[in-house]
C-alpha atoms as a PDB file:
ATOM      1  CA  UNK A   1     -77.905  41.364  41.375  1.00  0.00           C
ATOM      2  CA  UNK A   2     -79.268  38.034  40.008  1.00  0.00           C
ATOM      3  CA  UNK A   3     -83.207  38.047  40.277  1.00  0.00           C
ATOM      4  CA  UNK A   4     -85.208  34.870  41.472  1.00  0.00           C
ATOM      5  CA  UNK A   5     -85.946  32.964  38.069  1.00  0.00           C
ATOM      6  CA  UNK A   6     -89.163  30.325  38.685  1.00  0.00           C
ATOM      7  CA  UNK A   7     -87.916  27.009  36.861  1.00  0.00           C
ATOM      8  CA  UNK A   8     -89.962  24.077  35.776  1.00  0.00           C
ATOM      9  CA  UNK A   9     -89.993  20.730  37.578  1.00  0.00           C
ATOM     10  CA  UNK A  10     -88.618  19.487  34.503  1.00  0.00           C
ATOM     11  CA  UNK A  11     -86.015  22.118  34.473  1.00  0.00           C
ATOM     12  CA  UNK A  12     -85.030  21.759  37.789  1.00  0.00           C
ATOM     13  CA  UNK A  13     -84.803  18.178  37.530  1.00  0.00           C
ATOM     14  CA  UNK A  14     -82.534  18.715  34.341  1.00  0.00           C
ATOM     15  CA  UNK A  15     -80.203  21.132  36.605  1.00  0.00           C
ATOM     16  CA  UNK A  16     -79.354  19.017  39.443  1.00  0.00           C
ATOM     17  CA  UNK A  17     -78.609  16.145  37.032  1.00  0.00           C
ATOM     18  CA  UNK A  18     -76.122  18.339  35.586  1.00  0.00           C
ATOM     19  CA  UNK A  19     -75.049  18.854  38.927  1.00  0.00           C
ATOM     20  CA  UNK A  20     -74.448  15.192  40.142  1.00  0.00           C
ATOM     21  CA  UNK A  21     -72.435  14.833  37.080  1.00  0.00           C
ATOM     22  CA  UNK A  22     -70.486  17.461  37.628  1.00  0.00           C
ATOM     23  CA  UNK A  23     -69.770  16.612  41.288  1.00  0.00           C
ATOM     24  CA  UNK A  24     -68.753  12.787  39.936  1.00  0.00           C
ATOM     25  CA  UNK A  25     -66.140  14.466  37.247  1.00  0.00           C
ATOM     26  CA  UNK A  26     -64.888  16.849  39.453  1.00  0.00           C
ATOM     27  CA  UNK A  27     -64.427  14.158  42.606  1.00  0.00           C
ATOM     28  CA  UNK A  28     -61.640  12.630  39.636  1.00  0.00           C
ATOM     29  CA  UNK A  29     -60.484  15.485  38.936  1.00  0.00           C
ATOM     30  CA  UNK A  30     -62.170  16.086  35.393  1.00  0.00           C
ATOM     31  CA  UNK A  31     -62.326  19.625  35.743  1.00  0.00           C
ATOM     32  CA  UNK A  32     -63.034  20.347  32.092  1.00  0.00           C
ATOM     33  CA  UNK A  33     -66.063  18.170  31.782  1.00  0.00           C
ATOM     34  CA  UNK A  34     -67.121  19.028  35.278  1.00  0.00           C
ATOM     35  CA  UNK A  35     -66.912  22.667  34.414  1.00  0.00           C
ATOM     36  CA  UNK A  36     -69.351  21.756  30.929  1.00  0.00           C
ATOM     37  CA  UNK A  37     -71.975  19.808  33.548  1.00  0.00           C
ATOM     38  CA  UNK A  38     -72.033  23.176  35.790  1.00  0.00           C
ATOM     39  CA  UNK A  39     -72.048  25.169  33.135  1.00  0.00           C
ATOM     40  CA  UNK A  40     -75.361  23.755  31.965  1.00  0.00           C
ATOM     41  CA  UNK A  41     -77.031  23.796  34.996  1.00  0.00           C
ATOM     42  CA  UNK A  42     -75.970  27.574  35.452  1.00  0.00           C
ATOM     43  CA  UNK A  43     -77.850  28.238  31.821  1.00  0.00           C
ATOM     44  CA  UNK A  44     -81.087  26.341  32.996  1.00  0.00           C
ATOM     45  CA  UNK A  45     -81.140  28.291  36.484  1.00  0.00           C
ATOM     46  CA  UNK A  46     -77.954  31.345  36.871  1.00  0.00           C
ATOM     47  CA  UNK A  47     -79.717  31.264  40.699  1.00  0.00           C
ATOM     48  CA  UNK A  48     -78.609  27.833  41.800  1.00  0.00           C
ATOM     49  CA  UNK A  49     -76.451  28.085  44.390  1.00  0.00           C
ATOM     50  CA  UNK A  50     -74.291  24.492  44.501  1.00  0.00           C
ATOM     51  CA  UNK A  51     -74.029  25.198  40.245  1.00  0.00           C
ATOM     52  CA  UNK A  52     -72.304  28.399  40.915  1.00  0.00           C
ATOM     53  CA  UNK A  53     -70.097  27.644  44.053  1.00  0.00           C
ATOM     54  CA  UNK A  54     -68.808  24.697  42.102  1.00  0.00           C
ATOM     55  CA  UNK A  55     -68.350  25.847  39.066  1.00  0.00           C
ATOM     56  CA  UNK A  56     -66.405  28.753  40.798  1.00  0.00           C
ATOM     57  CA  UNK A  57     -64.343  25.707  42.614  1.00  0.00           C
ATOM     58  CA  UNK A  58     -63.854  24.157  38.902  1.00  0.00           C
ATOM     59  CA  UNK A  59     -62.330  26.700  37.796  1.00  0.00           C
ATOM     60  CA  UNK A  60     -59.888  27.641  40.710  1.00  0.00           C
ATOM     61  CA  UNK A  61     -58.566  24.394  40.186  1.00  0.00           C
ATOM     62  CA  UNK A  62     -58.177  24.939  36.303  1.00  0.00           C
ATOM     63  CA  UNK A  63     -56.104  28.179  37.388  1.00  0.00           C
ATOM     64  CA  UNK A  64     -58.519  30.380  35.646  1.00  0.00           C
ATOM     65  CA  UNK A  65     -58.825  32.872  39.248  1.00  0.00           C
ATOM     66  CA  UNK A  66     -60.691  35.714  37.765  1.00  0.00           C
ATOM     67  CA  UNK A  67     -63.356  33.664  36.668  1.00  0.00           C
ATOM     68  CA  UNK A  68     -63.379  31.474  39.946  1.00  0.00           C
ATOM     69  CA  UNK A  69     -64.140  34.630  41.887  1.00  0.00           C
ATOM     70  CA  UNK A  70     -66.819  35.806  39.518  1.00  0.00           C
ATOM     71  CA  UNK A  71     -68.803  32.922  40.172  1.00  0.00           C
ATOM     72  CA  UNK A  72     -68.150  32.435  43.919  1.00  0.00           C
ATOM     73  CA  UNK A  73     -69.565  36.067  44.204  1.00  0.00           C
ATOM     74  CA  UNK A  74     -72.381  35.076  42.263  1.00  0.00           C
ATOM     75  CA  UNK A  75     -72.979  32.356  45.033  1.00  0.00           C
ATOM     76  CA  UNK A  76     -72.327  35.008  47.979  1.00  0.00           C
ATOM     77  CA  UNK A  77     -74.801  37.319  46.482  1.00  0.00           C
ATOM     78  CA  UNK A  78     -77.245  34.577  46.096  1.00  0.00           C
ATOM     79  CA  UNK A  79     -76.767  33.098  49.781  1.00  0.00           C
ATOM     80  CA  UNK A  80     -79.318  35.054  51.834  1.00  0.00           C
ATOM     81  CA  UNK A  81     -79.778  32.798  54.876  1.00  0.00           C
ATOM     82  CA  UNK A  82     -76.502  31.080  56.052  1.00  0.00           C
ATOM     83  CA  UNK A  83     -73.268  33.195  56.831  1.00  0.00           C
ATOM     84  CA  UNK A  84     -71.270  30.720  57.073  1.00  0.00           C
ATOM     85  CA  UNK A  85     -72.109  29.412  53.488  1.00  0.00           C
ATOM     86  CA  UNK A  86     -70.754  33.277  52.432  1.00  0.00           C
ATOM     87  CA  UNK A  87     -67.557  32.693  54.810  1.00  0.00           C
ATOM     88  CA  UNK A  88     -66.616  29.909  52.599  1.00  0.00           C
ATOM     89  CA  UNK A  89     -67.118  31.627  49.855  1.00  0.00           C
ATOM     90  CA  UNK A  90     -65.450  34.690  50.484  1.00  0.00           C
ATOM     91  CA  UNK A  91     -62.593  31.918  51.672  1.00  0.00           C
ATOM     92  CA  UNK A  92     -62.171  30.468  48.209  1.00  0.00           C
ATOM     93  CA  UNK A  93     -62.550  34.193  46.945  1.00  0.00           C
ATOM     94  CA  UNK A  94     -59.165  34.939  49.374  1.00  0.00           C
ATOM     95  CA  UNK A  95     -57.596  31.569  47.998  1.00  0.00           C
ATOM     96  CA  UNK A  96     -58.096  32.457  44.469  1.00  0.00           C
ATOM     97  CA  UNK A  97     -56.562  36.410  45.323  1.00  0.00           C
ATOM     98  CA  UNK A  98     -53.516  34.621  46.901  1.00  0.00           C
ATOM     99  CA  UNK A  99     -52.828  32.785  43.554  1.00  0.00           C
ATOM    100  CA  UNK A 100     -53.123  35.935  41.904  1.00  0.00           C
ATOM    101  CA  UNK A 101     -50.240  37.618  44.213  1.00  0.00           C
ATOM    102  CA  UNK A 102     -53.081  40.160  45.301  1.00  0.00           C
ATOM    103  CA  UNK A 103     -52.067  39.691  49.051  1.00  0.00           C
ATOM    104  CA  UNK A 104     -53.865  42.796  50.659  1.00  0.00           C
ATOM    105  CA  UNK A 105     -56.896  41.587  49.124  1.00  0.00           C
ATOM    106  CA  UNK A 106     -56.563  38.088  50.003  1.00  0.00           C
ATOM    107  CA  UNK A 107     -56.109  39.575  53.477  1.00  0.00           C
ATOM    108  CA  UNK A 108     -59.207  41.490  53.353  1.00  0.00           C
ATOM    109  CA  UNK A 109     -61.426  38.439  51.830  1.00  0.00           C
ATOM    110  CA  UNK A 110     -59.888  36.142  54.864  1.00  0.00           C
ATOM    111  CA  UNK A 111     -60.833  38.489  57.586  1.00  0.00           C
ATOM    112  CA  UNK A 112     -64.295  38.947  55.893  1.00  0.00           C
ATOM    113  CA  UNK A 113     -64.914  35.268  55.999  1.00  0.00           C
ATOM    114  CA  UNK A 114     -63.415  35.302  59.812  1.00  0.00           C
ATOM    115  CA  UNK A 115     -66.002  38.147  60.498  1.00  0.00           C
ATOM    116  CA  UNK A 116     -69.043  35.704  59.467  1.00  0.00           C
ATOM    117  CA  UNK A 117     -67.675  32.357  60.674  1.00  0.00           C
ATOM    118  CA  UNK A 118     -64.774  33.646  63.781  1.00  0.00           C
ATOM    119  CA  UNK A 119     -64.453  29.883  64.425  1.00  0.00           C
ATOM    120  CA  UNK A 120     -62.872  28.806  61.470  1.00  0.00           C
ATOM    121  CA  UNK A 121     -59.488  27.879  61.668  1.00  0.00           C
ATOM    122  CA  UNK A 122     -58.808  27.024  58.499  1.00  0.00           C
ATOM    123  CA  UNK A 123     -59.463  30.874  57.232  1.00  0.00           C
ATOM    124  CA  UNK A 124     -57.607  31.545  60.347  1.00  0.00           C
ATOM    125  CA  UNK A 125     -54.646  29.988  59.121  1.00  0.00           C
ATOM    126  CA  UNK A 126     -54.669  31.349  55.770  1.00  0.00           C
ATOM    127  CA  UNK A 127     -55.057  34.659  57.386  1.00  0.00           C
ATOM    128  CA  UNK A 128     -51.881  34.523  58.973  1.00  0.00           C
ATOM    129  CA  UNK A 129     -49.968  33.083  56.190  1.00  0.00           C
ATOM    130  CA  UNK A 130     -51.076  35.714  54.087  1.00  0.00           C
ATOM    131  CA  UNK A 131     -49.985  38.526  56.799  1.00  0.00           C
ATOM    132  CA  UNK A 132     -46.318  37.315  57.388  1.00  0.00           C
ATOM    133  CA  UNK A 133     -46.054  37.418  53.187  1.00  0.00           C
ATOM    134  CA  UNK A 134     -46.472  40.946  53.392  1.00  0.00           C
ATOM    135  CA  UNK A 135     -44.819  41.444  56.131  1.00  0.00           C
ATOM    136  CA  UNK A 136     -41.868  39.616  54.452  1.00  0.00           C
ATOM    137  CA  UNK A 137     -42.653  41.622  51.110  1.00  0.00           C
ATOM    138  CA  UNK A 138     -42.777  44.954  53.135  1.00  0.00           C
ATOM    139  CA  UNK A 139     -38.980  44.201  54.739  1.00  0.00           C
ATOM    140  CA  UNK A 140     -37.385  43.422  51.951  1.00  0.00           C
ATOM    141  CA  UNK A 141     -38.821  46.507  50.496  1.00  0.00           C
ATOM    142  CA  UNK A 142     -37.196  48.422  53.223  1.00  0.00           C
ATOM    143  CA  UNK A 143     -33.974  46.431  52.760  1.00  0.00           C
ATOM    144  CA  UNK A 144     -33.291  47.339  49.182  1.00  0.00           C
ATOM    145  CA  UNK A 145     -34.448  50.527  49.968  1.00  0.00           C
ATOM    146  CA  UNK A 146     -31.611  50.775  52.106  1.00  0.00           C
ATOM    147  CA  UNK A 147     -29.328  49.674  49.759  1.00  0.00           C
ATOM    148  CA  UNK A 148     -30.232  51.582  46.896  1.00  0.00           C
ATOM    149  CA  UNK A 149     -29.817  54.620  49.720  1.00  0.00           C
ATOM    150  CA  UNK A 150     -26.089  52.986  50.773  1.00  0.00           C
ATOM    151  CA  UNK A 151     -25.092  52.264  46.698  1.00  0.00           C
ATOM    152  CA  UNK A 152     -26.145  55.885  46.385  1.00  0.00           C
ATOM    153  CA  UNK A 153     -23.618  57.360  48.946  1.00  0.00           C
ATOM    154  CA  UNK A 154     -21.287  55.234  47.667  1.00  0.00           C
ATOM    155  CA  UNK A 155     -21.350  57.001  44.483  1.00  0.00           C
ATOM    156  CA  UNK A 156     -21.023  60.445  45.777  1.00  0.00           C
ATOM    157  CA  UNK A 157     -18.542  59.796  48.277  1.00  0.00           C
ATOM    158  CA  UNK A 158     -16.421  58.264  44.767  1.00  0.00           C
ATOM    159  CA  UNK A 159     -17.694  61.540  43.051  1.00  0.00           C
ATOM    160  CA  UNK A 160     -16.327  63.559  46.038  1.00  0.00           C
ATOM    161  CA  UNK A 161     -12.888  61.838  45.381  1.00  0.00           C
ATOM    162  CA  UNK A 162     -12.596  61.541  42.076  1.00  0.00           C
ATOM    163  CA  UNK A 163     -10.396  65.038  41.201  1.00  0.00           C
ATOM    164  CA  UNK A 164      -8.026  63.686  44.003  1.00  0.00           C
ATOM    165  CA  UNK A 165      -7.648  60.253  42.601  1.00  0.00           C
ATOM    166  CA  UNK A 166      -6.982  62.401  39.289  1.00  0.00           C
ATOM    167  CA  UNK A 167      -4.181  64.250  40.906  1.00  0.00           C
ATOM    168  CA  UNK A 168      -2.670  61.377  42.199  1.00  0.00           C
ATOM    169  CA  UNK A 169      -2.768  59.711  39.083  1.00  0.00           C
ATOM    170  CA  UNK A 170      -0.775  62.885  37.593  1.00  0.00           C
ATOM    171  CA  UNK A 171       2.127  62.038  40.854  1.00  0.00           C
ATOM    172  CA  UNK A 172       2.291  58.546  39.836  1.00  0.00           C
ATOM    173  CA  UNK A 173       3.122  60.148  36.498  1.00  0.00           C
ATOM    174  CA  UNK A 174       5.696  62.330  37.612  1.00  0.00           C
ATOM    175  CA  UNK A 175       7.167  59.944  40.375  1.00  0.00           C
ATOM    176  CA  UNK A 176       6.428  56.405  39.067  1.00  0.00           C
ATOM    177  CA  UNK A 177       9.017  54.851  42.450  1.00  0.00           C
ATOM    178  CA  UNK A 178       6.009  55.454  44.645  1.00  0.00           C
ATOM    179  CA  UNK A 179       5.284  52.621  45.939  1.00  0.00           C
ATOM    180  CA  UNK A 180       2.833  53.088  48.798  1.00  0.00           C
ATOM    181  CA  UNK A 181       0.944  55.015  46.870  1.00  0.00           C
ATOM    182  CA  UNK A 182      -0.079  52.970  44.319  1.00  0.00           C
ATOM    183  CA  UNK A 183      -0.779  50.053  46.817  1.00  0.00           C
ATOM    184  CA  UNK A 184      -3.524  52.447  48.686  1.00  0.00           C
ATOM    185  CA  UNK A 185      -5.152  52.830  45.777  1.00  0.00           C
ATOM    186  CA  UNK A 186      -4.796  48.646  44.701  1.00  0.00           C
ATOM    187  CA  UNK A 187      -6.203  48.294  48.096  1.00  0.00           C
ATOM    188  CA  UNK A 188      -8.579  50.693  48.222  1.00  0.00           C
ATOM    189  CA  UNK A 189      -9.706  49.282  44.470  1.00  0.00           C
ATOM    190  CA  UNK A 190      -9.682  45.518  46.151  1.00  0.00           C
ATOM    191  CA  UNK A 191     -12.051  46.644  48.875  1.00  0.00           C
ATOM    192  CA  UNK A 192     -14.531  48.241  46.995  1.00  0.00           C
ATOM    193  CA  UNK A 193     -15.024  45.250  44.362  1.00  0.00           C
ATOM    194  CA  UNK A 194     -15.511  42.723  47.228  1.00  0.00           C
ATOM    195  CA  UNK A 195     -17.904  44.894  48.814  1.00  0.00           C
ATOM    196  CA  UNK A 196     -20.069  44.875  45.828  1.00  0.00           C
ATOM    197  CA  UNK A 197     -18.917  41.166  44.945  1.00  0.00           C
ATOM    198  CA  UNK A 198     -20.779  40.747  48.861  1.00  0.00           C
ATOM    199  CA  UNK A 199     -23.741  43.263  47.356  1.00  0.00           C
ATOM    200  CA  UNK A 200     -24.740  40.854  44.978  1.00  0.00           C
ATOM    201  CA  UNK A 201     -24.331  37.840  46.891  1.00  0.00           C
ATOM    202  CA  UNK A 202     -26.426  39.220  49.220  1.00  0.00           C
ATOM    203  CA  UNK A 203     -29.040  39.894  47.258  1.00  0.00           C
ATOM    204  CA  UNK A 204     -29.446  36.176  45.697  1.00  0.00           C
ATOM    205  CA  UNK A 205     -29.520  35.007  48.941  1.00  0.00           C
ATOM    206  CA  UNK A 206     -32.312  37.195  49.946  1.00  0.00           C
ATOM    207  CA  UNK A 207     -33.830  36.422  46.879  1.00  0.00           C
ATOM    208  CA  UNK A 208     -33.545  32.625  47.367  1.00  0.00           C
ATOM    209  CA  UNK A 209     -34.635  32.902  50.703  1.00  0.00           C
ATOM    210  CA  UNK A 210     -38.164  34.840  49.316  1.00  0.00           C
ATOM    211  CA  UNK A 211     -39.145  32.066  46.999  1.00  0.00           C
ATOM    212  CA  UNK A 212     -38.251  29.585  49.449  1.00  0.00           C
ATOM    213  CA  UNK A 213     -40.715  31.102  52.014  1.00  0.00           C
ATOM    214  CA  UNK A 214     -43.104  31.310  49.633  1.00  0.00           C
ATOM    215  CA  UNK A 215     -42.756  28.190  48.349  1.00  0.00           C
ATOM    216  CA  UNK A 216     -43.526  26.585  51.796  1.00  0.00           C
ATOM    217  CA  UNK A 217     -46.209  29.260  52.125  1.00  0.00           C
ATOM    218  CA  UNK A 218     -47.668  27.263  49.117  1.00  0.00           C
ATOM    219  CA  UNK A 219     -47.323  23.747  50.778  1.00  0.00           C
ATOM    220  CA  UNK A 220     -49.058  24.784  53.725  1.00  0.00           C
ATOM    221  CA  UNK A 221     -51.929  26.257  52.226  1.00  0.00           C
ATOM    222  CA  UNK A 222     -55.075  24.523  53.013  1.00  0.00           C
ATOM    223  CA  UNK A 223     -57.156  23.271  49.634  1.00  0.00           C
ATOM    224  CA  UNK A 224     -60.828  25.062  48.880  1.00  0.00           C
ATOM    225  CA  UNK A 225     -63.867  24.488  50.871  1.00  0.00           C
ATOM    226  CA  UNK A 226     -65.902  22.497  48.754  1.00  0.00           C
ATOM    227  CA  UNK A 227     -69.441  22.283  48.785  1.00  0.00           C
END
C-alpha cells in the first residue's frame, strides 16, 4: 500500500506542472516525453492520483502492458472515494490484459469494472468481445482435438491393415496380371492423400479465419479511458 506523503506547496505546485505538460505531450501523442513529465511528478508525490493513471495510460500506448497495469493499480489502490474512478481503471487494466493475450483475466478485470460502474457500456462491450474470443479459442480447441482423435484412428485402422496390404503385395508378386487388384489399392492410396490434402486445407482456413476474427476484434476495440 502507498502511505499518504504531506508535500510542500512548492512541491505540489512543481507536480501538477509536470502534469499539464505531460497531458499537452501526450494529447500529440509524445508518449516518451509525456511519460518523463509523469514520471517526475510521480517522484515528487508516488500518491497523486492523475500522475499515476496517466502515466499508466502512457505507457499502454507505448506497448509496455506490464508496466501500464502496475501503475493503474497504483491509482486503484489510491482511489478511496469514487468507484467509478476504479472502474476505469480496472478497464484500462482489462485493455492492457487483452494486449497481452491474457483473455480470462481481461474477462475478470471487465466484469470487475462492470461490478463498480454496471452502466458502462463501453466495458460492456469489451466484455463481450473478450467472451466470444474464448469462446472461439475454446472451439477450435475442441476441433483439433477432434482431429488429432480422427488422425489417430486413422493410423491404427492403417496399422490394423498393414500385414494384409503385405500379403497382397506378395500376390501381386506371384500374379503380376491382376489388375483389379492393384487399382483398389491405387484407389484406396488416391483417397487417403486427398483426405489429408483436405486435412490441411482445412486447417489454414480455420487458421485464417482465427486471425481474421481477431483482427476485427482489434478494430472494434474501444481506446482507454483517459483521465
Amino acid at each position: 500500500m502507498l502511505g499518504l506523503i504531506p508535500i510542500s506547496a512548492s512541491a505540489q505546485k512543481e507536480v501538477r506542472k509536470n502534469i499539464r505538460k505531460g497531458n499537452k505531450e501526450y494529447k500529440v501523442q509524445k508518449y516518451s516525453e509525456a511519460a518523463s513529465f509523469y514520471e517526475k511528478a510521480i517522484e515528487e508525490n508516488p500518491t497523486s492520483q492523475e500522475a499515476n493513471y496517466n502515466f499508466g495510460n502512457t505507457l499502454y500506448n507505448q506497448k509496455e502492458w506490464d508496466k501500464a497495469i502496475e501503475y493503474y493499480n497504483n491509482f486503484n489502490s489510491l482511489e478511496q472515494e469514487d468507484p467509478l474512478n476504479v472502474s476505469s481503471g480496472m478497464h484500462n487494466i482489462g485493455n492492457a490484459l487483452l494486449r497481452k493475450k491474457e483473455l480470462n483475466d481481461a474477462m475478470e478485470a471487465y466484469k470487475k469494472a462492470l461490478r463498480l460502474n454496471p452502466q458502462d457500456d463501453e466495458t460492456r462491450y469489451n466484455l463481450a468481445v473478450v467472451q466470444k474470443m474464448i469462446q472461439d479459442e475454446e472451439q477450435q480447441g475442441d476441433g483439433e482435438d477432434d482431429q488429432e482423435q480422427q488422425q489417430q484412428e486413422e493410423q491404427d485402422q492403417q496399422q490394423q491393415q498393414s500385414p494384409q496390404n503385405q500379403q497382397d503385395q506378395e500376390k501381386r508378386a506371384e500374379q503380376p496380371d491382376a489388375p483389379e487388384q492393384m487399382s483398389r489399392d491405387n484407389a484406396r492410396a488416391l483417397l487417403q492423400a486427398i483426405e489429408q490434402d483436405e486435412r490441411e486445407t482445412q486447417e489454414k482456413v480455420n487458421q485464417i479465419k482465427a486471425q481474421e476474427r481477431e483482427e476485427q476484434s482489434e478494430n472494434n476495440r474501444r481506446q482507454n479511458k483517459n483521465w
